[in-house]
Protein backbone atom coordinates (compact mmCIF):
# COMPACT_ATOMS: atom_id res chain seq x y z
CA UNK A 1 7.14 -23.72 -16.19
CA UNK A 2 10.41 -25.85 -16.09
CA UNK A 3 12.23 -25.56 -13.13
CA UNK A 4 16.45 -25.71 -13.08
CA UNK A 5 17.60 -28.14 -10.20
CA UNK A 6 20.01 -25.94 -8.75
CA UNK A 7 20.81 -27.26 -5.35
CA UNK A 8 24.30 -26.18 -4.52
CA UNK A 9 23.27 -22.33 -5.75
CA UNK A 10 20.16 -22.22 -3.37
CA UNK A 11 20.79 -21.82 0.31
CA UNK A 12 18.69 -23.46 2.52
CA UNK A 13 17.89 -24.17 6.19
CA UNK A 14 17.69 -21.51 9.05
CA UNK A 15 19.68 -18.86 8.74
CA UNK A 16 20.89 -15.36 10.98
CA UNK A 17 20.76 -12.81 8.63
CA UNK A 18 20.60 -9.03 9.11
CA UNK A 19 16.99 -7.42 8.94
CA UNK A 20 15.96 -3.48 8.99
CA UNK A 21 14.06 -2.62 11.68
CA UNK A 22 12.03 1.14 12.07
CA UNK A 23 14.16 3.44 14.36
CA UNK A 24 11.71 6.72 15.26
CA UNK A 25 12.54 9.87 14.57
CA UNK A 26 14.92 11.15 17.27
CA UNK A 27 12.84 14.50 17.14
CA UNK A 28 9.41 13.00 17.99
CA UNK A 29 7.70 13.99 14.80
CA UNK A 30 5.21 11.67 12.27
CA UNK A 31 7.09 9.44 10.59
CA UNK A 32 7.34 9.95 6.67
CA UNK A 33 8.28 8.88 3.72
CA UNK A 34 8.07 10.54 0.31
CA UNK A 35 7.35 7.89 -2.42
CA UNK A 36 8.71 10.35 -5.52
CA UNK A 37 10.97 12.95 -5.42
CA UNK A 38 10.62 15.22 -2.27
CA UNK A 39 9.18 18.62 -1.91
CA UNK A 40 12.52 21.10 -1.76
CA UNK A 41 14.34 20.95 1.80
CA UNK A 42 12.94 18.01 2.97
CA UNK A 43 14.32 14.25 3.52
CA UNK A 44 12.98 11.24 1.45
CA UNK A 45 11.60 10.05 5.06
CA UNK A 46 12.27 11.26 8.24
CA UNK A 47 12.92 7.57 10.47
CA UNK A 48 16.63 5.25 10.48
CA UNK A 49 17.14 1.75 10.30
CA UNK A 50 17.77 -0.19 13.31
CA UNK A 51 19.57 -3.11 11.94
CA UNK A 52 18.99 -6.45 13.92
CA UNK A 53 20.65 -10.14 13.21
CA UNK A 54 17.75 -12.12 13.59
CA UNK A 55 17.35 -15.73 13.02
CA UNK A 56 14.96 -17.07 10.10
CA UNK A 57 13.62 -19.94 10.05
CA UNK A 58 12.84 -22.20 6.50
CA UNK A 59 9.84 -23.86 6.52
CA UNK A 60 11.03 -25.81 2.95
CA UNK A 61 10.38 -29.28 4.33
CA UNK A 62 7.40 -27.93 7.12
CA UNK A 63 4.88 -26.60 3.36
CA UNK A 64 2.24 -28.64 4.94
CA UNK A 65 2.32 -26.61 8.35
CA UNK A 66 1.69 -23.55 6.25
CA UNK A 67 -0.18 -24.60 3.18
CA UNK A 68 -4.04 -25.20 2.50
CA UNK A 69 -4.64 -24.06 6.31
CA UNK A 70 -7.31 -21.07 7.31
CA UNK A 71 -5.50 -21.44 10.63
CA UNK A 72 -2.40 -20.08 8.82
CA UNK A 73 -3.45 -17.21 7.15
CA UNK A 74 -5.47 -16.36 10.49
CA UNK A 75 -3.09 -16.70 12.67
CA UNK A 76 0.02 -15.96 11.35
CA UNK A 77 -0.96 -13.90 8.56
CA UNK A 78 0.34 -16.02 5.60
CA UNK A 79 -0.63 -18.89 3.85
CA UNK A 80 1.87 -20.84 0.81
CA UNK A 81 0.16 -22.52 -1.86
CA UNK A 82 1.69 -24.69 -4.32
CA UNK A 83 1.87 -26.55 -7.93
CA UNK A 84 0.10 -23.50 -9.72
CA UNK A 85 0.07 -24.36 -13.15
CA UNK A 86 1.84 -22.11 -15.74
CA UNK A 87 0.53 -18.50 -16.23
CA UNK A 88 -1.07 -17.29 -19.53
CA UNK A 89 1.26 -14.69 -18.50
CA UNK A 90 4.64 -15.19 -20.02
CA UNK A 91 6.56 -12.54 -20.20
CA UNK A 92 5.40 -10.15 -16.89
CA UNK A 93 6.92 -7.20 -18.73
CA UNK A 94 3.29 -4.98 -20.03
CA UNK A 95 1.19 -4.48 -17.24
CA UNK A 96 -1.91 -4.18 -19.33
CA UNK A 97 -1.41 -7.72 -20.34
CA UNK A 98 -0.36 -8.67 -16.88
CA UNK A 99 -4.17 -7.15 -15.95
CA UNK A 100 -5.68 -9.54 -18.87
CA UNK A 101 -3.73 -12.64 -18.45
CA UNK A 102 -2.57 -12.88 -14.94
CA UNK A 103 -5.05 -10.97 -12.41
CA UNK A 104 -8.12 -13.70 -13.17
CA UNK A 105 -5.60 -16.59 -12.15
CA UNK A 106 -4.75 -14.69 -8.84
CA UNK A 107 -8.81 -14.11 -8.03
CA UNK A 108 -9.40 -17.35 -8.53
CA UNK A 109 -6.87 -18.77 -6.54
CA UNK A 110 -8.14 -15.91 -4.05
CA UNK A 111 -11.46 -17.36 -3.93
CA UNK A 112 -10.18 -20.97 -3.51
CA UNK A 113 -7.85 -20.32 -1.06
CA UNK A 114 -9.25 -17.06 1.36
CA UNK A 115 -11.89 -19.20 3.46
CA UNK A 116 -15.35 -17.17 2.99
CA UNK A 117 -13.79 -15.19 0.36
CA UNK A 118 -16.87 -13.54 -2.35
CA UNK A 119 -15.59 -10.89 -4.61
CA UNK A 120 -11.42 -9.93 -5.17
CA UNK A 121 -11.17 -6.44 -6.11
CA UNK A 122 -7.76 -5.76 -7.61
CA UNK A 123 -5.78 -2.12 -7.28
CA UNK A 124 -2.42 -2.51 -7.76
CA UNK A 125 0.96 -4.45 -8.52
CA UNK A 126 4.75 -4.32 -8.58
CA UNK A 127 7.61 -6.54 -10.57
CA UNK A 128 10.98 -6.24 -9.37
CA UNK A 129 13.57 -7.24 -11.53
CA UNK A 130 16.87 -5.68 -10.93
CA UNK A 131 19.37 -6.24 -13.50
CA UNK A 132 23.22 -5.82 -13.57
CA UNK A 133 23.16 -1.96 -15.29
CA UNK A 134 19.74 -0.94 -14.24
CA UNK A 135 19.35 2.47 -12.18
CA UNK A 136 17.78 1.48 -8.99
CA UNK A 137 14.33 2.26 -7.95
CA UNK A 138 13.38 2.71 -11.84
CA UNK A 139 9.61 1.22 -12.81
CA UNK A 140 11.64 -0.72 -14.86
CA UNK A 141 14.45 -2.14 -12.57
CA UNK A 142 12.82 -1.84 -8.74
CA UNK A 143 15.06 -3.95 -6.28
CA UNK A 144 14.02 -5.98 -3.41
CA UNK A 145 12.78 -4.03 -0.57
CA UNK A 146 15.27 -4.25 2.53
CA UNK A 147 13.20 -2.73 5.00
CA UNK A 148 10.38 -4.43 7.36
CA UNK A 149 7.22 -3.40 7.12
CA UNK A 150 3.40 -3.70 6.35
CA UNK A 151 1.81 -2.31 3.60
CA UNK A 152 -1.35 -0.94 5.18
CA UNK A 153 -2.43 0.50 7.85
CA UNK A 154 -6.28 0.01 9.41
CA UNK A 155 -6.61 3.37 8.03
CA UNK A 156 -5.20 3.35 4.80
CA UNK A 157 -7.07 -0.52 4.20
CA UNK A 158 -10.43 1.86 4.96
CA UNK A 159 -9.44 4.27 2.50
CA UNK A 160 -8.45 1.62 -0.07
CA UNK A 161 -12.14 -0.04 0.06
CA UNK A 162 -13.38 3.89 -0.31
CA UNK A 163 -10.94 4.78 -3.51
CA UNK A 164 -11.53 1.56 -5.40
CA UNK A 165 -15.27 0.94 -4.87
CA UNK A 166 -18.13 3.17 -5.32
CA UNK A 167 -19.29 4.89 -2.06
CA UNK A 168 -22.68 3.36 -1.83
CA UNK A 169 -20.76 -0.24 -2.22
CA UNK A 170 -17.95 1.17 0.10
CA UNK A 171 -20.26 1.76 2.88
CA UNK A 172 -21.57 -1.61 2.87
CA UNK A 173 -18.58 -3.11 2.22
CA UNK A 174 -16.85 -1.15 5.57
CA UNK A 175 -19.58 -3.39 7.42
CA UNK A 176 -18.14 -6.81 6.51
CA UNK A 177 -14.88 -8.84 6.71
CA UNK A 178 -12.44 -7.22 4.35
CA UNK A 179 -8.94 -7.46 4.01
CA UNK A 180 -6.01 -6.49 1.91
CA UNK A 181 -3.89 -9.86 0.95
CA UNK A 182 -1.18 -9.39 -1.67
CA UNK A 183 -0.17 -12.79 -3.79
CA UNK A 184 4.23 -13.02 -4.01
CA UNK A 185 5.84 -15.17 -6.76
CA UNK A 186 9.14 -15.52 -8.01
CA UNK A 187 9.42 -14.58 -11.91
CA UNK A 188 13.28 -16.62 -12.18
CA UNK A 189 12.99 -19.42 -14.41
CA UNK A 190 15.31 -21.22 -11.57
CA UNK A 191 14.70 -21.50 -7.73
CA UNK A 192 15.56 -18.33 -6.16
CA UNK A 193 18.82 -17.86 -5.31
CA UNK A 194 19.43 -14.20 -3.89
CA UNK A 195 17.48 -11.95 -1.64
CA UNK A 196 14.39 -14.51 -0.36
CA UNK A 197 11.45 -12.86 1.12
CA UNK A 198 11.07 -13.18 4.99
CA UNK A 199 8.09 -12.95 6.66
CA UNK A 200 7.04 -13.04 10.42
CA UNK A 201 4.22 -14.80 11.60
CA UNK A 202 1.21 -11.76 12.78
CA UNK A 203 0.75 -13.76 16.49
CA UNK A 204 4.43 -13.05 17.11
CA UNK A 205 4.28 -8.76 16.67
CA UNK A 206 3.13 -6.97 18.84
CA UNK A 207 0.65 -3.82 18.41
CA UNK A 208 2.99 -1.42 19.86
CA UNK A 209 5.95 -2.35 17.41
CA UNK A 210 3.58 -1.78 14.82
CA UNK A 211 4.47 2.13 13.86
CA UNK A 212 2.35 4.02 11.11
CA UNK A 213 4.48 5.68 8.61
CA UNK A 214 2.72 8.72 6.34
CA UNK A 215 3.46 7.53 2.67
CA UNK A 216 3.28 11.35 1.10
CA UNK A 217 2.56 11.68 -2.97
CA UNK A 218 3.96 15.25 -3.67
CA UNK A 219 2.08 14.45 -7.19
CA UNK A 220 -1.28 13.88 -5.41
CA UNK A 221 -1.54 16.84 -2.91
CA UNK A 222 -4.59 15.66 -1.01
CA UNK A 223 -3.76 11.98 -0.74
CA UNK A 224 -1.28 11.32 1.83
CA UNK A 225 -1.31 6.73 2.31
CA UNK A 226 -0.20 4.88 5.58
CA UNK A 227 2.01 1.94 5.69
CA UNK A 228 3.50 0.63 9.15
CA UNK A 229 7.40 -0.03 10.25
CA UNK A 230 8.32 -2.46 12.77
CA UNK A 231 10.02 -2.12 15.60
CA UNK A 232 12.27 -5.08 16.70
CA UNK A 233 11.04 -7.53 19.38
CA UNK A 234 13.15 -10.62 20.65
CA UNK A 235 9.89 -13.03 20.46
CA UNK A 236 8.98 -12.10 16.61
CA UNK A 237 9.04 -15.84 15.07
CA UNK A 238 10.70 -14.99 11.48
CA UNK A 239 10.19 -17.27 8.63
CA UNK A 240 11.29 -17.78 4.33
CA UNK A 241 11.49 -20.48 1.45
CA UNK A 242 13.90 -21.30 0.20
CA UNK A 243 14.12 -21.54 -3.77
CA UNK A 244 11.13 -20.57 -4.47
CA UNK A 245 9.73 -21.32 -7.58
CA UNK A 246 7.41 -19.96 -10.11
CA UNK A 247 4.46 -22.94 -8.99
CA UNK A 248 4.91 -21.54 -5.76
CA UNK A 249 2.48 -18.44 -4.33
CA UNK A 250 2.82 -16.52 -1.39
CA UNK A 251 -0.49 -15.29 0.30
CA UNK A 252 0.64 -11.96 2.36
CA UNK A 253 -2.13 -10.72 4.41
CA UNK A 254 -1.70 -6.94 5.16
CA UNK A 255 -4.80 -6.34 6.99
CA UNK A 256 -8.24 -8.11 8.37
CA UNK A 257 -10.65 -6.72 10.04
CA UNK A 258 -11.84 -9.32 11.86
CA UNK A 259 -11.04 -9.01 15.59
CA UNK A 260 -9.48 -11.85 16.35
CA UNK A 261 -7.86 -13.28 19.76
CA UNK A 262 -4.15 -13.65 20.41
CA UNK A 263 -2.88 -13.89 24.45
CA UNK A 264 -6.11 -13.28 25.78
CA UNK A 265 -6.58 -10.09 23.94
CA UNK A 266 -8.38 -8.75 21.19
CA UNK A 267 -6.02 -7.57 18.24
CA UNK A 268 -6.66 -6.54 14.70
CA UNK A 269 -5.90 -9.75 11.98
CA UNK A 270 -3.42 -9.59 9.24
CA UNK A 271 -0.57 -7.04 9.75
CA UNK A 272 2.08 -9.23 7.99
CA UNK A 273 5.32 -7.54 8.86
CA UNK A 274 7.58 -8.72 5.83
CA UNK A 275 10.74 -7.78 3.97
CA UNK A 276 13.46 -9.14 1.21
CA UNK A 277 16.67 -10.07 2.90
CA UNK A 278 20.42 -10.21 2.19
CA UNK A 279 21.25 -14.10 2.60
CA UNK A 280 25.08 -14.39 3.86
CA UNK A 281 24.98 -18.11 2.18
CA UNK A 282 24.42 -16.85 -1.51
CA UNK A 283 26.91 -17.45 -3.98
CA UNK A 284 28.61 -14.32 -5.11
CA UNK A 285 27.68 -14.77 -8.92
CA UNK A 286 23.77 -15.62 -7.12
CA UNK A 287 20.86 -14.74 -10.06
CA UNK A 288 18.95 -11.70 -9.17
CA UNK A 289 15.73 -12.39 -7.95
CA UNK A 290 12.68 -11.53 -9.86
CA UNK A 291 9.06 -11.23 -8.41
CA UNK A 292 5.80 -9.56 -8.89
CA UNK A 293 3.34 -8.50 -6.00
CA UNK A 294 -0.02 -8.35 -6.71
CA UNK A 295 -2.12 -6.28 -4.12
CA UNK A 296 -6.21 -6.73 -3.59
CA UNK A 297 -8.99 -6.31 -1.45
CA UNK A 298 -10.63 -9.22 -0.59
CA UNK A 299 -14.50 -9.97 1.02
CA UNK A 300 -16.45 -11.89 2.57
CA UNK A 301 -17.71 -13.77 4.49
């Protein structure tokens, strides 16, 4: 893929930029949030934004402090990897070509790059490409998420290895290392311009900012999903790239359930709390940023 030098378009460096915290319900109740239309007299979720200027660091100039490293994904819950060659995926527009074309290039990067990683079992994936003129929130024109949070719960990763493997596998599987790690990249032909994706490294959240959220399907009445909001914290380390491009991948690791050690205790791995931001820096003509997220389960060792 040819890449547009676009310096003066693409901010870079650190930056304070506004970020969406979870505020709880001021009743008490179970956070919720209805992913279609919701069921007559209720809200589309029941929480508020806590909005928070936060600085974000740009680790454009620091890849190798983030790239190729186990000790990255483990330990902050992210990983970068770089010069991909083109996709046998061109357009990213039919998603049953996107399964043919695209999803074996993301395994086997998966298996390169996951240390211990054995089998890549895919279930899901989402292109955002908001256009000038598009209803928002449309399959076809989904915007950039502006909320932090984690895809998965412990719970919901659980039920994920349940729904997308048969049960005899899924009970052996439960036994091992598995983890949910979705793979970001910018579609733009250019470096991205306009809402970046910040992410903050898993060491620096703590457990009890870590809220789960019920994700309700009114279409689906007997499958209710988990994800997790975050609750602000002064000593969450937030990080981005800037311009991204399309030879660029983003390893986001949701969950791991490998206990792993962080300030002398024992926490849960993975929990990447993440979110696209508003950069104050981008021009106001700034290209619309494309991406597509592809989700998986991932095992092994």
């Amino acid at each position: 893929m040819a890449i547009s030098a676009l310096p003066e378009r693409v901010p870079r460096g650190d930056v304070v930029a506004q970020l969406n915290f979870f505020s709880p319900p001021a009743d008490g109740a179970v956070p919720f949030n209805y992913v279609d239309t919701p069921p007559e007299g209720e809200p589309q979720r029941n929480f508020n934004d806590d909005i928070r200027d936060v600085l974000i660091e740009d680790i454009r100039g620091r890849e190798s402090e983030f790239a190729e490293s186990p000790a990255s994904l483990d330990h902050n819950a992210f990983l970068l990897v770089q010069n991909q060659p083109p996709s046998a995926e061109k357009d990213f527009v039919d998603d049953e070509s996107i399964r043919k074309n695209y999803y074996p290039e993301v395994e086997a990067l998966l298996l390169k790059h996951v240390p211990g990683a054995t089998r890549v079992v895919f279930f899901d994936h989402t292109i955002r490409r908001a256009k000038k003129g598009d209803v928002p929130n449309t399959p076809q024109s989904r915007g950039p998420v502006l909320r932090v949070h984690i895809d998965q719960t412990a719970h919901a990763a659980a039920g994920r290895v349940r729904r997308h493997l048969p049960e005899d596998e899924a009970e052996a599987a439960l036994k091992g290392r598995y983890r949910i790690i979705n793979v970001w990249r910018p579609l733009n032909k250019n470096p991205v311009e306009s809402s970046p994706l910040a992410f903050a490294s898993s060491a620096s959240v703590r457990d009890e900012d870590v809220i789960t959220v019920e994700h309700r399907y009114p279409k689906e009445r007997n499958f209710i999903g988990q994800t997790a909001g975050i609750q602000y914290h002064p000593d969450q380390k937030w990080h981005y790239l800037s311009g991204m491009t399309g030879d660029e991948r983003l390893l986001l690791e949701c969950f791991d359930s490998e206990v792993l050690k962080k300030d002398n205790a024992t926490v849960k791995g993975g929990r990447l709390a993440h979110t696209a931001f508003t950069d104050p820096r981008s021009v106001p003509d700034a290209e619309g940023r494309e991406s597509i997220e592809v989700r998986t389960l991932v095992f092994g060792p």
